[in-house]
Protein backbone atom coordinates (compact mmCIF):
# COMPACT_ATOMS: atom_id res chain seq x y z
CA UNK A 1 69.50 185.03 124.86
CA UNK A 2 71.53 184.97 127.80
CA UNK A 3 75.54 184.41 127.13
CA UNK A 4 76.43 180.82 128.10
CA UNK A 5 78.53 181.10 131.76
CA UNK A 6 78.82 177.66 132.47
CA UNK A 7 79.47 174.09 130.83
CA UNK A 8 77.99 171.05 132.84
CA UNK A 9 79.17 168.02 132.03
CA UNK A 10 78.35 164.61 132.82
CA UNK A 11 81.48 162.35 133.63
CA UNK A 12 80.45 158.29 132.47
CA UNK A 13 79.57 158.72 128.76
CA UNK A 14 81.36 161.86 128.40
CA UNK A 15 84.76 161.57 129.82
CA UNK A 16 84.78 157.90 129.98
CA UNK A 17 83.58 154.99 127.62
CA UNK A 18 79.83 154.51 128.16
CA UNK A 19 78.48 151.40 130.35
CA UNK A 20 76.49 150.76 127.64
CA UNK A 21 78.89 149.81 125.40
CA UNK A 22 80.10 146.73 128.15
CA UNK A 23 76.38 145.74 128.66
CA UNK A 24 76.54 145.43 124.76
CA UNK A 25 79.69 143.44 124.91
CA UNK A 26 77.83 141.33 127.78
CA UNK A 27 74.69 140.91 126.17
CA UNK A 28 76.07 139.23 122.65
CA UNK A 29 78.74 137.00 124.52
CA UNK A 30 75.36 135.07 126.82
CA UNK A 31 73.29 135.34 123.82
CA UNK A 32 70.97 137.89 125.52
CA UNK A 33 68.50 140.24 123.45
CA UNK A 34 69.90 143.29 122.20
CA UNK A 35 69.71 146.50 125.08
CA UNK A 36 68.10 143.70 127.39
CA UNK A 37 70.57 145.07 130.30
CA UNK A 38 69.11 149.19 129.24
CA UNK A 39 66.01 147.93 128.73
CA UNK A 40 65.49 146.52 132.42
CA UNK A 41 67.11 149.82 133.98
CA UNK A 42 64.60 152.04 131.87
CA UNK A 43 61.84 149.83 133.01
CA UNK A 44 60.32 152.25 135.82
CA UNK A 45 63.23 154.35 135.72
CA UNK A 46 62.26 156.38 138.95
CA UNK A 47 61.52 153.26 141.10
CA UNK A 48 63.72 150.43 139.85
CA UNK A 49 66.37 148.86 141.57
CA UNK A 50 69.31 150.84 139.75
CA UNK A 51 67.40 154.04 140.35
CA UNK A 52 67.15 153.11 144.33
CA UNK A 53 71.24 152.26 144.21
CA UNK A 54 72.41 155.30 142.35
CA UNK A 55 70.32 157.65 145.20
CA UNK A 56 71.66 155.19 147.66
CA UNK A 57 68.56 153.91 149.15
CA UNK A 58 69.91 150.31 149.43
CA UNK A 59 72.90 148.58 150.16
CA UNK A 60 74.91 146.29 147.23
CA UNK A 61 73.52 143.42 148.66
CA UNK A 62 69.93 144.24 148.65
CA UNK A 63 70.13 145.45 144.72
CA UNK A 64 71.84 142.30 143.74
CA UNK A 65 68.86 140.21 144.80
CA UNK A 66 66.94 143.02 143.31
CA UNK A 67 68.06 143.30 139.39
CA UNK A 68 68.55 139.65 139.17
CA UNK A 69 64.64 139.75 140.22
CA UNK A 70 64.11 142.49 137.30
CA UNK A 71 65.94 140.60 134.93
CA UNK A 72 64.51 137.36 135.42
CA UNK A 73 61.11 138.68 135.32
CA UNK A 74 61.98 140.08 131.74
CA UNK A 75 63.27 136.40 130.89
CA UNK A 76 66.79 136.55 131.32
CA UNK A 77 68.37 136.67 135.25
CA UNK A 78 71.14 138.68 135.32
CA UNK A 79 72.91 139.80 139.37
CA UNK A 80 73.27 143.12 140.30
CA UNK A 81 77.08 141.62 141.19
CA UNK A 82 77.43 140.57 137.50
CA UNK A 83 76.11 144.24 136.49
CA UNK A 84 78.72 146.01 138.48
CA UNK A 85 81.51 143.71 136.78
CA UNK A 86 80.86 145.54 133.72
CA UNK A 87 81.80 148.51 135.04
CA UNK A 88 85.04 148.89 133.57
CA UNK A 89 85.33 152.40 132.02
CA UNK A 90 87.85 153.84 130.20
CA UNK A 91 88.78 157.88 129.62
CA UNK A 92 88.03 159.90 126.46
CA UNK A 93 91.35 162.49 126.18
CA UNK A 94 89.40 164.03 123.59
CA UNK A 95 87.16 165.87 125.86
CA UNK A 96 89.66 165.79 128.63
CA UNK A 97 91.47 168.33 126.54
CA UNK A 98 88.28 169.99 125.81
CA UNK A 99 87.02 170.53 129.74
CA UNK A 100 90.51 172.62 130.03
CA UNK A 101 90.01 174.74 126.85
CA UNK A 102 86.32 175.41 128.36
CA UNK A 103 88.62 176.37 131.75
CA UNK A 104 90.79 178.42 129.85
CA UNK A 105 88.10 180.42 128.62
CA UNK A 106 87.04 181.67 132.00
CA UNK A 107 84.12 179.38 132.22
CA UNK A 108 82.19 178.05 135.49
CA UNK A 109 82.32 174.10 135.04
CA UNK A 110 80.27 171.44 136.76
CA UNK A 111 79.56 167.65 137.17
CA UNK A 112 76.38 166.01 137.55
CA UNK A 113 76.78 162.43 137.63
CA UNK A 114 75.00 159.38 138.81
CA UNK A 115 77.07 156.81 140.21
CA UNK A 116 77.10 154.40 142.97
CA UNK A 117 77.47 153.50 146.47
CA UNK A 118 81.13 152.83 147.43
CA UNK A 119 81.45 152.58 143.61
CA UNK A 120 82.06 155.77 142.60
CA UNK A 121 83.11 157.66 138.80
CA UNK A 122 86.89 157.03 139.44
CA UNK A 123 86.07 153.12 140.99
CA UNK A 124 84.59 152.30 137.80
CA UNK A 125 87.83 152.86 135.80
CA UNK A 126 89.77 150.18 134.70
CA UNK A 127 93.15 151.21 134.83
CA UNK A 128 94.35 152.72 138.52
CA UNK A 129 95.98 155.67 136.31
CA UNK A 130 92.98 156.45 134.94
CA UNK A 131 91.49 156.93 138.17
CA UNK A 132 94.40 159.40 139.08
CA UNK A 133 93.53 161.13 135.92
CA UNK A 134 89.96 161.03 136.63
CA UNK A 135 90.72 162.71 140.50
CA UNK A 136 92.73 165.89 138.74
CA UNK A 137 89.37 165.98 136.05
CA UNK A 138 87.31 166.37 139.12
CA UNK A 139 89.43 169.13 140.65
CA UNK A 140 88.54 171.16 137.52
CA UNK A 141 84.77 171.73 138.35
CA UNK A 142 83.36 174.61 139.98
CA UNK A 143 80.40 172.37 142.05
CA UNK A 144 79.92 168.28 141.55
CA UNK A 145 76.91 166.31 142.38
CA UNK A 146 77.11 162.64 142.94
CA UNK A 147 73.64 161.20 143.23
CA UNK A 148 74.53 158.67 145.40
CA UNK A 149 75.57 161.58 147.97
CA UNK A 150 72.63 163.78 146.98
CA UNK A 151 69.93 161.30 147.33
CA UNK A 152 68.67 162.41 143.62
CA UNK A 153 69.87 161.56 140.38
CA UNK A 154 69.46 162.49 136.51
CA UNK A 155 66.81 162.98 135.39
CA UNK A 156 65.05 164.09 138.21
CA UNK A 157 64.63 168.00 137.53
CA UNK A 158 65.51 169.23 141.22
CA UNK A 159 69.46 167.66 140.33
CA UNK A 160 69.76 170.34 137.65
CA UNK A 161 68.31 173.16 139.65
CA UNK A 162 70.94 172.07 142.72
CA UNK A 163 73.69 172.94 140.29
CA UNK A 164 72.42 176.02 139.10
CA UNK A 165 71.93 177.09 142.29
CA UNK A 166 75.94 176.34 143.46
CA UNK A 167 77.17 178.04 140.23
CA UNK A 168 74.49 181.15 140.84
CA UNK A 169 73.22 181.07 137.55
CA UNK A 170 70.58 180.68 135.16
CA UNK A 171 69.55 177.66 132.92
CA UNK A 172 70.09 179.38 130.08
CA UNK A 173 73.17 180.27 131.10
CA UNK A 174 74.39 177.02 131.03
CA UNK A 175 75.02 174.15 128.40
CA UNK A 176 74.76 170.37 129.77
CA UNK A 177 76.54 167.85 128.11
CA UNK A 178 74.85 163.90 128.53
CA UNK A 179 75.21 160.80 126.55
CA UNK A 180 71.85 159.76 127.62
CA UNK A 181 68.57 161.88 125.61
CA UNK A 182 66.75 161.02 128.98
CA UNK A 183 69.10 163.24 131.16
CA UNK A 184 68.99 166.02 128.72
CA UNK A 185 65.35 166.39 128.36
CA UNK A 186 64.81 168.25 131.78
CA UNK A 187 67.96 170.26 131.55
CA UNK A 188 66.61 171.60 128.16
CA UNK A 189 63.28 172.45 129.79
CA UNK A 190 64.26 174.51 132.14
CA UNK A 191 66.35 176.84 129.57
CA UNK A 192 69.58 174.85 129.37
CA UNK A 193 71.42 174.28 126.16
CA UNK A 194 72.19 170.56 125.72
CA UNK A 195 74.73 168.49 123.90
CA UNK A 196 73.99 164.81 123.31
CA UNK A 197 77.42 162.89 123.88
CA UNK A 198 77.48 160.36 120.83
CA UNK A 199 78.81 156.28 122.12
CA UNK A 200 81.86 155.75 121.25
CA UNK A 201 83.91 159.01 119.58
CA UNK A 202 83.06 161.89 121.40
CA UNK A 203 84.35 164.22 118.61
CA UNK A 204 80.80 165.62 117.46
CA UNK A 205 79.60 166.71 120.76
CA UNK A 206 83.11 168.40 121.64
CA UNK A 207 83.05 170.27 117.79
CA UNK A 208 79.27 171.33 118.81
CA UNK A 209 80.54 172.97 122.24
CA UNK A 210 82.96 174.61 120.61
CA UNK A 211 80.96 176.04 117.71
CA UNK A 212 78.19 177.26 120.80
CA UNK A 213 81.44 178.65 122.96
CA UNK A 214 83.01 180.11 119.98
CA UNK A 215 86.13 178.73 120.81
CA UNK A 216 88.73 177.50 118.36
């Protein structure tokens, strides 16, 4: 086994409160079915309108009309507009801290994260501090890919070989950190170790870096 080089992290979910946990919030104040929001962006995950905005292949606009088509055809219309509302994020210090032990160690770092259109990681945070805080946590990494720059997104495999090939290493020289078990799966077949991000406290998935790094 190869010594781990690199830790790749995902930035919504890991360093920020998880949109799932406002689609929850959503979903029990309008009486909607439980995960009905998840559900409807899992439904053809490659091909559905959130998949086509987060590699920017249309414009706000186009994938308002376009969700609130989803959603009504799964029995409950919901706007793209009223999607976006809900993404209000908020930062995890926990593994804030942890991203500069992993620097102080002498590790490469990266970011693969999907995002938006003109609504970017740091546009999604509530608080305007947060987005300052969320600009320095971004200067930390080695390489970042945005999908909505890079045309691809998680968990399309060719995202995870881009960033291997910018830090000029091998998959199994890395460990990829993602609060979604659909992001990881791909990174962990091409050789990468992967940490699942738990909602909510982040805690586990830091202590489980840690015990891989060896770091106190």
């Amino acid at each position: 086994m190869q010594a781990i080089q690199a830790v790749i992290f995902d930035f919504g979910g890991v360093f920020t409160s998880s949109p799932v946990e406002e689609f929850a919030k959503f979903e029990q104040a309008h009486n909607l079915p439980e995960k009905f929001l998840g559900g409807v962006i899992k439904t053809n995950h490659d091909h559905n309108a959130w998949a086509k905005f987060e590699r920017a292949e249309m414009t706000q606009g186009e994938f308002d009309k376009a969700f609130a088509a989803e959603t009504a055809a799964a029995g409950h219309e919901v706007s793209g507009d009223t999607l976006l509302s809900l993404l209000s994020l908020s930062l995890k210090p926990v593994m804030i801290d942890a991203l500069a032990s992993v620097k102080k160690a002498g590790l490469k770092t990266g970011c693969i994260t999907n995002n938006l259109p003109n609504l970017d990681s740091k546009a999604m945070l509530g608080d305007s501090a947060d987005a300052d805080t969320a600009n320095a946590i971004f200067g930390q990494f080695d390489h970042v890919i945005e999908s909505s720059k890079a045309g691809l997104r998680k968990p399309e495999p060719r995202i995870y070989e881009m960033m291997c090939e910018a830090l000029a290493l091998e998959p199994s020289q890395c460990v990829f950190l993602d609060d979604l078990g659909i992001n990881l799966k791909p990174a962990k077949a091409m050789g990468m170790h992967t940490i699942k991000v738990p909602f909510g406290d982040v805690s586990p998935a830091v202590d489980e870096l840690f015990a891989l790094l060896k770091l106190n």
